[in-house]
PDB file of N, CA and C in Angstrom:
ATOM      1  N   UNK A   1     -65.370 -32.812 108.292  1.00  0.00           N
ATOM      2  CA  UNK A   1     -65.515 -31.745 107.323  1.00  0.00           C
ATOM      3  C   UNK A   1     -66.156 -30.494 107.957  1.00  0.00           C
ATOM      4  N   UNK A   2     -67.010 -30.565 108.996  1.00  0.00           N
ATOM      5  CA  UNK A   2     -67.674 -29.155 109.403  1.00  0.00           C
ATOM      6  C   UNK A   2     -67.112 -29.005 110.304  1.00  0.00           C
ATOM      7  N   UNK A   3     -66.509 -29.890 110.976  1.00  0.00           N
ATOM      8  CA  UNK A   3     -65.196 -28.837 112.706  1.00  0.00           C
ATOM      9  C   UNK A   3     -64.357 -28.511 110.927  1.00  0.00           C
ATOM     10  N   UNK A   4     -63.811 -28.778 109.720  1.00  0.00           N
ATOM     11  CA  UNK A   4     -63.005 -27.786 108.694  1.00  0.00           C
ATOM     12  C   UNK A   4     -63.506 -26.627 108.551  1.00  0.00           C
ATOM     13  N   UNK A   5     -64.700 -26.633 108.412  1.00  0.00           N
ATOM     14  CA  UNK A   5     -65.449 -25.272 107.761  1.00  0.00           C
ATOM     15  C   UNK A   5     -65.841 -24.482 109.132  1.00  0.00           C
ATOM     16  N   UNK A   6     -65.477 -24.816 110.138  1.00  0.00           N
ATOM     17  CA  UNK A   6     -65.757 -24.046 111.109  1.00  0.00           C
ATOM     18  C   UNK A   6     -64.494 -23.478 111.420  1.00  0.00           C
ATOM     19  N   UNK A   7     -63.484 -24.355 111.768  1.00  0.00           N
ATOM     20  CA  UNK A   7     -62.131 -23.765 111.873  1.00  0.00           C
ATOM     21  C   UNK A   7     -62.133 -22.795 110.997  1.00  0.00           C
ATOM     22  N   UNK A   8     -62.461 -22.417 109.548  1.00  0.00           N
ATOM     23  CA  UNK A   8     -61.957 -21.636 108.442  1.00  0.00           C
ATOM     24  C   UNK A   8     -62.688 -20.358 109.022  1.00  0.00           C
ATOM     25  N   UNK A   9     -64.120 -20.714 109.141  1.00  0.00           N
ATOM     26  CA  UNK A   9     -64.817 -19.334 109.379  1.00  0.00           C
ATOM     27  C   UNK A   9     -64.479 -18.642 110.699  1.00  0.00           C
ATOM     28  N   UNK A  10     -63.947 -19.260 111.836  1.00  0.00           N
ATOM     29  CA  UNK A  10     -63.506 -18.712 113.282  1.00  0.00           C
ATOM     30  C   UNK A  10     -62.132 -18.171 112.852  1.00  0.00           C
ATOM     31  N   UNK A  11     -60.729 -18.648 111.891  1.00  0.00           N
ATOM     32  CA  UNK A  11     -60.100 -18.229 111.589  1.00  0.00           C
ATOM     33  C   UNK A  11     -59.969 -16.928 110.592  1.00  0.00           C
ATOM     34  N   UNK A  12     -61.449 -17.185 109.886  1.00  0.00           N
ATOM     35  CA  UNK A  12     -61.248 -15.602 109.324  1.00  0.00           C
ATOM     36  C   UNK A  12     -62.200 -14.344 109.766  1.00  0.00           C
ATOM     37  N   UNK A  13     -62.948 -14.578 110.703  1.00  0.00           N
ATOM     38  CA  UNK A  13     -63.139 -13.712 111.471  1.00  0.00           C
ATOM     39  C   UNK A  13     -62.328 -13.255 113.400  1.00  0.00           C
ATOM     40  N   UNK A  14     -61.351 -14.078 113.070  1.00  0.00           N
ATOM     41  CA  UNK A  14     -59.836 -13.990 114.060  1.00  0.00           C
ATOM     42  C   UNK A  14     -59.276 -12.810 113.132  1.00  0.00           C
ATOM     43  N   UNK A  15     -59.003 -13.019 111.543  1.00  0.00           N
ATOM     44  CA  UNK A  15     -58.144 -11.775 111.186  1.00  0.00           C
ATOM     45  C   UNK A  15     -58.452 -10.416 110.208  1.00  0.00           C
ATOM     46  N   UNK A  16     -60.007 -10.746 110.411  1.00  0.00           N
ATOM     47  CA  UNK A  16     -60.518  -9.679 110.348  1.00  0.00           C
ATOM     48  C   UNK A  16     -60.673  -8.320 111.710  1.00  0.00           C
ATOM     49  N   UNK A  17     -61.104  -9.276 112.730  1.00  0.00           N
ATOM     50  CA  UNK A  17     -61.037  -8.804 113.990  1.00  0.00           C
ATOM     51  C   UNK A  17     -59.409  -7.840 114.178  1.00  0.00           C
ATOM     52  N   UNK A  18     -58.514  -8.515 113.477  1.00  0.00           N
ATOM     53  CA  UNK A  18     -57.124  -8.580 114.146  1.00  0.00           C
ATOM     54  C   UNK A  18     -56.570  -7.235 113.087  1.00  0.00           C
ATOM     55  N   UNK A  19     -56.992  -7.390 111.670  1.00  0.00           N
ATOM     56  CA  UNK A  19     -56.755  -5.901 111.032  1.00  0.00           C
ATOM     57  C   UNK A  19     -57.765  -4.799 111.594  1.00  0.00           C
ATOM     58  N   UNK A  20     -58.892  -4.870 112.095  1.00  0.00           N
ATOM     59  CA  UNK A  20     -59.007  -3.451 112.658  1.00  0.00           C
ATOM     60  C   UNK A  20     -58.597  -3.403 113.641  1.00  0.00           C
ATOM     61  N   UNK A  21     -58.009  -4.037 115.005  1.00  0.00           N
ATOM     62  CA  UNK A  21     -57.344  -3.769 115.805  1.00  0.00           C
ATOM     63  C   UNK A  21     -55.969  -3.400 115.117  1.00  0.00           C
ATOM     64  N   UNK A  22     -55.583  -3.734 114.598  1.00  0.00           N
ATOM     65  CA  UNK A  22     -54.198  -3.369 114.143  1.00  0.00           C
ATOM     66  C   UNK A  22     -54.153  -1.688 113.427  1.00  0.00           C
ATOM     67  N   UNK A  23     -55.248  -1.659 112.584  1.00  0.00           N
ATOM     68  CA  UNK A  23     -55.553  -0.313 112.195  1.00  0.00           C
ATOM     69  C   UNK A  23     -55.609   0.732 113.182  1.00  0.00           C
ATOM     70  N   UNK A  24     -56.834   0.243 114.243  1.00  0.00           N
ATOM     71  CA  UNK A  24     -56.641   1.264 115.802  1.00  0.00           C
ATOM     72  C   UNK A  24     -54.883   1.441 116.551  1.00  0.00           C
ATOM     73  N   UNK A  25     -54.505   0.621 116.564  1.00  0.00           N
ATOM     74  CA  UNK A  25     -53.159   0.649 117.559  1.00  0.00           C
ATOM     75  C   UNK A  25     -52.168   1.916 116.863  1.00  0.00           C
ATOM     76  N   UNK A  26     -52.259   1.630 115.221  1.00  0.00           N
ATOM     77  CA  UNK A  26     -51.353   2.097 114.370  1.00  0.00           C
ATOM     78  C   UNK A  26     -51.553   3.632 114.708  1.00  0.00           C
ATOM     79  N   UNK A  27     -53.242   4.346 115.071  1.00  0.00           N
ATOM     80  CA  UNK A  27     -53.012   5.274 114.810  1.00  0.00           C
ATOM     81  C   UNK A  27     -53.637   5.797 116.101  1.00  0.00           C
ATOM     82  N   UNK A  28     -52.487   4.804 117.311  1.00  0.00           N
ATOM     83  CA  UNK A  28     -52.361   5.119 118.759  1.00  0.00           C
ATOM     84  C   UNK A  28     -53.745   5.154 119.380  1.00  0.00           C
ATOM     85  N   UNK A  29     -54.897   4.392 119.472  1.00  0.00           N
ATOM     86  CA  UNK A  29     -56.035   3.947 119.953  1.00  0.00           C
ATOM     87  C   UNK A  29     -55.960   2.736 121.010  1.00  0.00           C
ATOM     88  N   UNK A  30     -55.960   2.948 122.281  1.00  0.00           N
ATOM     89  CA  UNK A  30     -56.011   1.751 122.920  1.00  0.00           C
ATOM     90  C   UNK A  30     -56.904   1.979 123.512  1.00  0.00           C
ATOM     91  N   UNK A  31     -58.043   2.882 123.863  1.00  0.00           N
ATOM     92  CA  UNK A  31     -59.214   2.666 124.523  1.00  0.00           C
ATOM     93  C   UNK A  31     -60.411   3.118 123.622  1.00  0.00           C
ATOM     94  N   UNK A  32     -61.176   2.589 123.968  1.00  0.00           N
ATOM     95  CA  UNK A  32     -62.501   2.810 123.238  1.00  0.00           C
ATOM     96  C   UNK A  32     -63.218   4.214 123.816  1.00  0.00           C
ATOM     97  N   UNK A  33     -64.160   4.130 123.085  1.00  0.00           N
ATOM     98  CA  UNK A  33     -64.871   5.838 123.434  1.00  0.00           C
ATOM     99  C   UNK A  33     -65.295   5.870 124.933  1.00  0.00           C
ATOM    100  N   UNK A  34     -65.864   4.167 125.571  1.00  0.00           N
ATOM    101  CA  UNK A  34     -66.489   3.725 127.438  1.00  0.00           C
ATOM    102  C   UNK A  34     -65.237   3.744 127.756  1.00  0.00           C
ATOM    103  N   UNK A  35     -63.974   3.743 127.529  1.00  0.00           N
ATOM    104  CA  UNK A  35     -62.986   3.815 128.548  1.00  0.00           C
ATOM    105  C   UNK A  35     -62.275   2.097 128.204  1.00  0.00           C
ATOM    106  N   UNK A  36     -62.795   1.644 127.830  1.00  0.00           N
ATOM    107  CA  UNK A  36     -62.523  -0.104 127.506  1.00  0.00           C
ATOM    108  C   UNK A  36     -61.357  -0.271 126.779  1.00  0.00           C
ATOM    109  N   UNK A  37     -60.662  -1.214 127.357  1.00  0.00           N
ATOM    110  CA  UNK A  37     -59.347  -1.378 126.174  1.00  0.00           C
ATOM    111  C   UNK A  37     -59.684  -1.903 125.430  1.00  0.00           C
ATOM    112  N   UNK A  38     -59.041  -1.696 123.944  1.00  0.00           N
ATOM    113  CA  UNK A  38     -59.622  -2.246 122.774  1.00  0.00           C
ATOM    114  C   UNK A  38     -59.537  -3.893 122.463  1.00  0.00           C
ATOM    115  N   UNK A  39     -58.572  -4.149 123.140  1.00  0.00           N
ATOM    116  CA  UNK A  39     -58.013  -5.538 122.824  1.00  0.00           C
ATOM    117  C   UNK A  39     -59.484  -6.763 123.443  1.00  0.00           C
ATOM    118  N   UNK A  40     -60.349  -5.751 124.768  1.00  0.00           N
ATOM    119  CA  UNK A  40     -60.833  -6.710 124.803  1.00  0.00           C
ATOM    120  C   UNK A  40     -62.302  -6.496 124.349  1.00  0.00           C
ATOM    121  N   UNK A  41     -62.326  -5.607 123.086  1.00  0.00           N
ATOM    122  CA  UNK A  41     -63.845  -5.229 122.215  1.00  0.00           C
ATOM    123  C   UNK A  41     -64.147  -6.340 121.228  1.00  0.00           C
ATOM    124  N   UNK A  42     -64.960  -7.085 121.010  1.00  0.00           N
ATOM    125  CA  UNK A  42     -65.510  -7.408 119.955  1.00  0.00           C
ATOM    126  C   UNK A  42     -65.200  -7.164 118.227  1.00  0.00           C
ATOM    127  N   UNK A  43     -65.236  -7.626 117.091  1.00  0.00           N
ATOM    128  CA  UNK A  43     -64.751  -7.264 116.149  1.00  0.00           C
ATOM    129  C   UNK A  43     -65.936  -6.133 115.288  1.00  0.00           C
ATOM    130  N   UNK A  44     -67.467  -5.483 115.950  1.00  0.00           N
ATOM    131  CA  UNK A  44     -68.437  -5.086 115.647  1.00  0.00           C
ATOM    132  C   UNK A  44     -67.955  -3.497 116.412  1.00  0.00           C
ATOM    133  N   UNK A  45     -67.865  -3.855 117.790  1.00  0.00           N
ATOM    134  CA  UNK A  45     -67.624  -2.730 118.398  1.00  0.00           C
ATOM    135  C   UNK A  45     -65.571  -2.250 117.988  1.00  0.00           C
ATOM    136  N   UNK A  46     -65.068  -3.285 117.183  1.00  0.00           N
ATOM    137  CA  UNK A  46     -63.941  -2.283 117.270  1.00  0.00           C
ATOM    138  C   UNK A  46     -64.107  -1.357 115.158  1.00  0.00           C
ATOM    139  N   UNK A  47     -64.617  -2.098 114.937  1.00  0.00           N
ATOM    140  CA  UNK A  47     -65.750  -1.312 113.961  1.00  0.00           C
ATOM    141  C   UNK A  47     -66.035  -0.220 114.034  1.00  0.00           C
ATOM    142  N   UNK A  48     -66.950  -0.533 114.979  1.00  0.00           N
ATOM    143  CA  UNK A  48     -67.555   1.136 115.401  1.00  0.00           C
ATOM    144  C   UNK A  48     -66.498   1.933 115.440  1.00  0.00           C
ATOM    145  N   UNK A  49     -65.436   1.436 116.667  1.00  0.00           N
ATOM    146  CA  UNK A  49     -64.337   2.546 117.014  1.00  0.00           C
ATOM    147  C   UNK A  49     -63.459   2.995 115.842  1.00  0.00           C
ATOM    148  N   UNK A  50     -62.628   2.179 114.934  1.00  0.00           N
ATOM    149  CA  UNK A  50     -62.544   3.017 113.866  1.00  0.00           C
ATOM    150  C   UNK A  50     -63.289   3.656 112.978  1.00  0.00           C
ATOM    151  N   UNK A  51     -64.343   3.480 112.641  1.00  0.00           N
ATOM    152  CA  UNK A  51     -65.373   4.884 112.156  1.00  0.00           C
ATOM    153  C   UNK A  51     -64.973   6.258 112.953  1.00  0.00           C
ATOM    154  N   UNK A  52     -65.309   5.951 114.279  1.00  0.00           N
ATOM    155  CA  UNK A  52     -65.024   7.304 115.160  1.00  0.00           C
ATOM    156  C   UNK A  52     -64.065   7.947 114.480  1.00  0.00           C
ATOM    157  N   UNK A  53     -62.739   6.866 114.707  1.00  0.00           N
ATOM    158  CA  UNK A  53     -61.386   7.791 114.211  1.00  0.00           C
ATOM    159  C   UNK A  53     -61.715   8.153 112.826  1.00  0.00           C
ATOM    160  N   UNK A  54     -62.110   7.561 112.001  1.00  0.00           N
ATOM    161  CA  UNK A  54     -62.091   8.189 110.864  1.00  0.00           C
ATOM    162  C   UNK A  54     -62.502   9.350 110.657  1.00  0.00           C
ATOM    163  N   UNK A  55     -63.977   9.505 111.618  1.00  0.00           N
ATOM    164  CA  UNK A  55     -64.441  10.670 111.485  1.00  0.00           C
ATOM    165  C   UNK A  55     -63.681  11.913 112.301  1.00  0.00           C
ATOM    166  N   UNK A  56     -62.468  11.940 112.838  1.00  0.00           N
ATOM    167  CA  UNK A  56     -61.949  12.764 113.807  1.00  0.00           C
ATOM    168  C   UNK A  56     -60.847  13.397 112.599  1.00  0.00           C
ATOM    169  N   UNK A  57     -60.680  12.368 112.056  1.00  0.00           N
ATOM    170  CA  UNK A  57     -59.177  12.745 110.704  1.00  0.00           C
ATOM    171  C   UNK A  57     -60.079  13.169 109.921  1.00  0.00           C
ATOM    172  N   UNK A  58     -61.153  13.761 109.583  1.00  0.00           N
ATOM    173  CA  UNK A  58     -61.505  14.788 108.646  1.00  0.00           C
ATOM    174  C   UNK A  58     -61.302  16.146 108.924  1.00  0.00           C
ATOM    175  N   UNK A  59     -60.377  17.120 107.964  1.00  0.00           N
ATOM    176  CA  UNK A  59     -60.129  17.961 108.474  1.00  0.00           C
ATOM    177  C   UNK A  59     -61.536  19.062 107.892  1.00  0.00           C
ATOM    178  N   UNK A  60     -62.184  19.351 108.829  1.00  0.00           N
ATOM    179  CA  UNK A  60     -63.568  20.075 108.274  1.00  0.00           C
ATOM    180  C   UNK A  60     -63.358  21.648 107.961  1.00  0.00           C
ATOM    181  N   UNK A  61     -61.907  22.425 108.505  1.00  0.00           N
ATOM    182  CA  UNK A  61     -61.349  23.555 107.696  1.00  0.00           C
ATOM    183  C   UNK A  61     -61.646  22.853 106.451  1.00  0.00           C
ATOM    184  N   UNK A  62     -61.964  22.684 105.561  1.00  0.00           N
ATOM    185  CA  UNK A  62     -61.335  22.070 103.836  1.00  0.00           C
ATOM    186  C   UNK A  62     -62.714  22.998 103.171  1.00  0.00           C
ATOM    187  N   UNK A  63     -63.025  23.313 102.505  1.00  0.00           N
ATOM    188  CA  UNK A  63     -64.787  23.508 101.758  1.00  0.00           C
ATOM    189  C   UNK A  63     -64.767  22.638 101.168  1.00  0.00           C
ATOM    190  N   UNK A  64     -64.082  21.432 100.851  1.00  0.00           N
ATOM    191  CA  UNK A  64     -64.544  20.129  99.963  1.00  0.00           C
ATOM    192  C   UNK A  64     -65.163  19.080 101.164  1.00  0.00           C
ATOM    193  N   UNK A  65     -64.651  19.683 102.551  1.00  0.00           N
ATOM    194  CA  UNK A  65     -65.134  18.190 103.535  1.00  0.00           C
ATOM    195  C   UNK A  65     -66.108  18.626 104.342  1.00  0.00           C
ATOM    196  N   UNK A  66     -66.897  20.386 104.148  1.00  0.00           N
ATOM    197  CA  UNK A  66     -67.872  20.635 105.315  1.00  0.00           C
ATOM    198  C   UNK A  66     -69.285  19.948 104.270  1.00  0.00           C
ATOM    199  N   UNK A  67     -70.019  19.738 105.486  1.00  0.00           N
ATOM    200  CA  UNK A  67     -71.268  19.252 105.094  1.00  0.00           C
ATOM    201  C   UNK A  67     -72.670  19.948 104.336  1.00  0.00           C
ATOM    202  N   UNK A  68     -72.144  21.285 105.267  1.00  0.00           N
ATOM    203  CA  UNK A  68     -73.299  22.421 104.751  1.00  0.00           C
ATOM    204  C   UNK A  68     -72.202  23.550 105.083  1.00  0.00           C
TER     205      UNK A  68
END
């Protein structure tokens, strides 16, 4: 029963890991900000890296998206 509940939890942090890589690729990201290919980042650090992008697709021309 716990190699079950372990399989489950390694399997769903396999496709969690695997939708933000998939999110990065989609919108042409294969290296990280150190130069690192993404494939072989962590599911924390590929985290991080889509934040980055997110924050790059704000278009800050807008007066609804500047900060001050």
């Amino acid at each position: 029963m716990k190699q079950l509940i372990a399989n489950s939890v390694d399997l769903h942090q396999d496709m969690k890991r695997n939708f933000v890589l998939d999110k990065l690729l989609e919108q042409g990201i294969t290296k990280s900000q150190q130069g690192q290919d993404i494939h072989l980042l962590s599911y924390e650090e590929l985290k991080y890296e889509l934040v980055l992008q997110s924050f790059r697709e704000i278009d800050v021309a807008k007066d609804a998206n500047r900060w001050f």
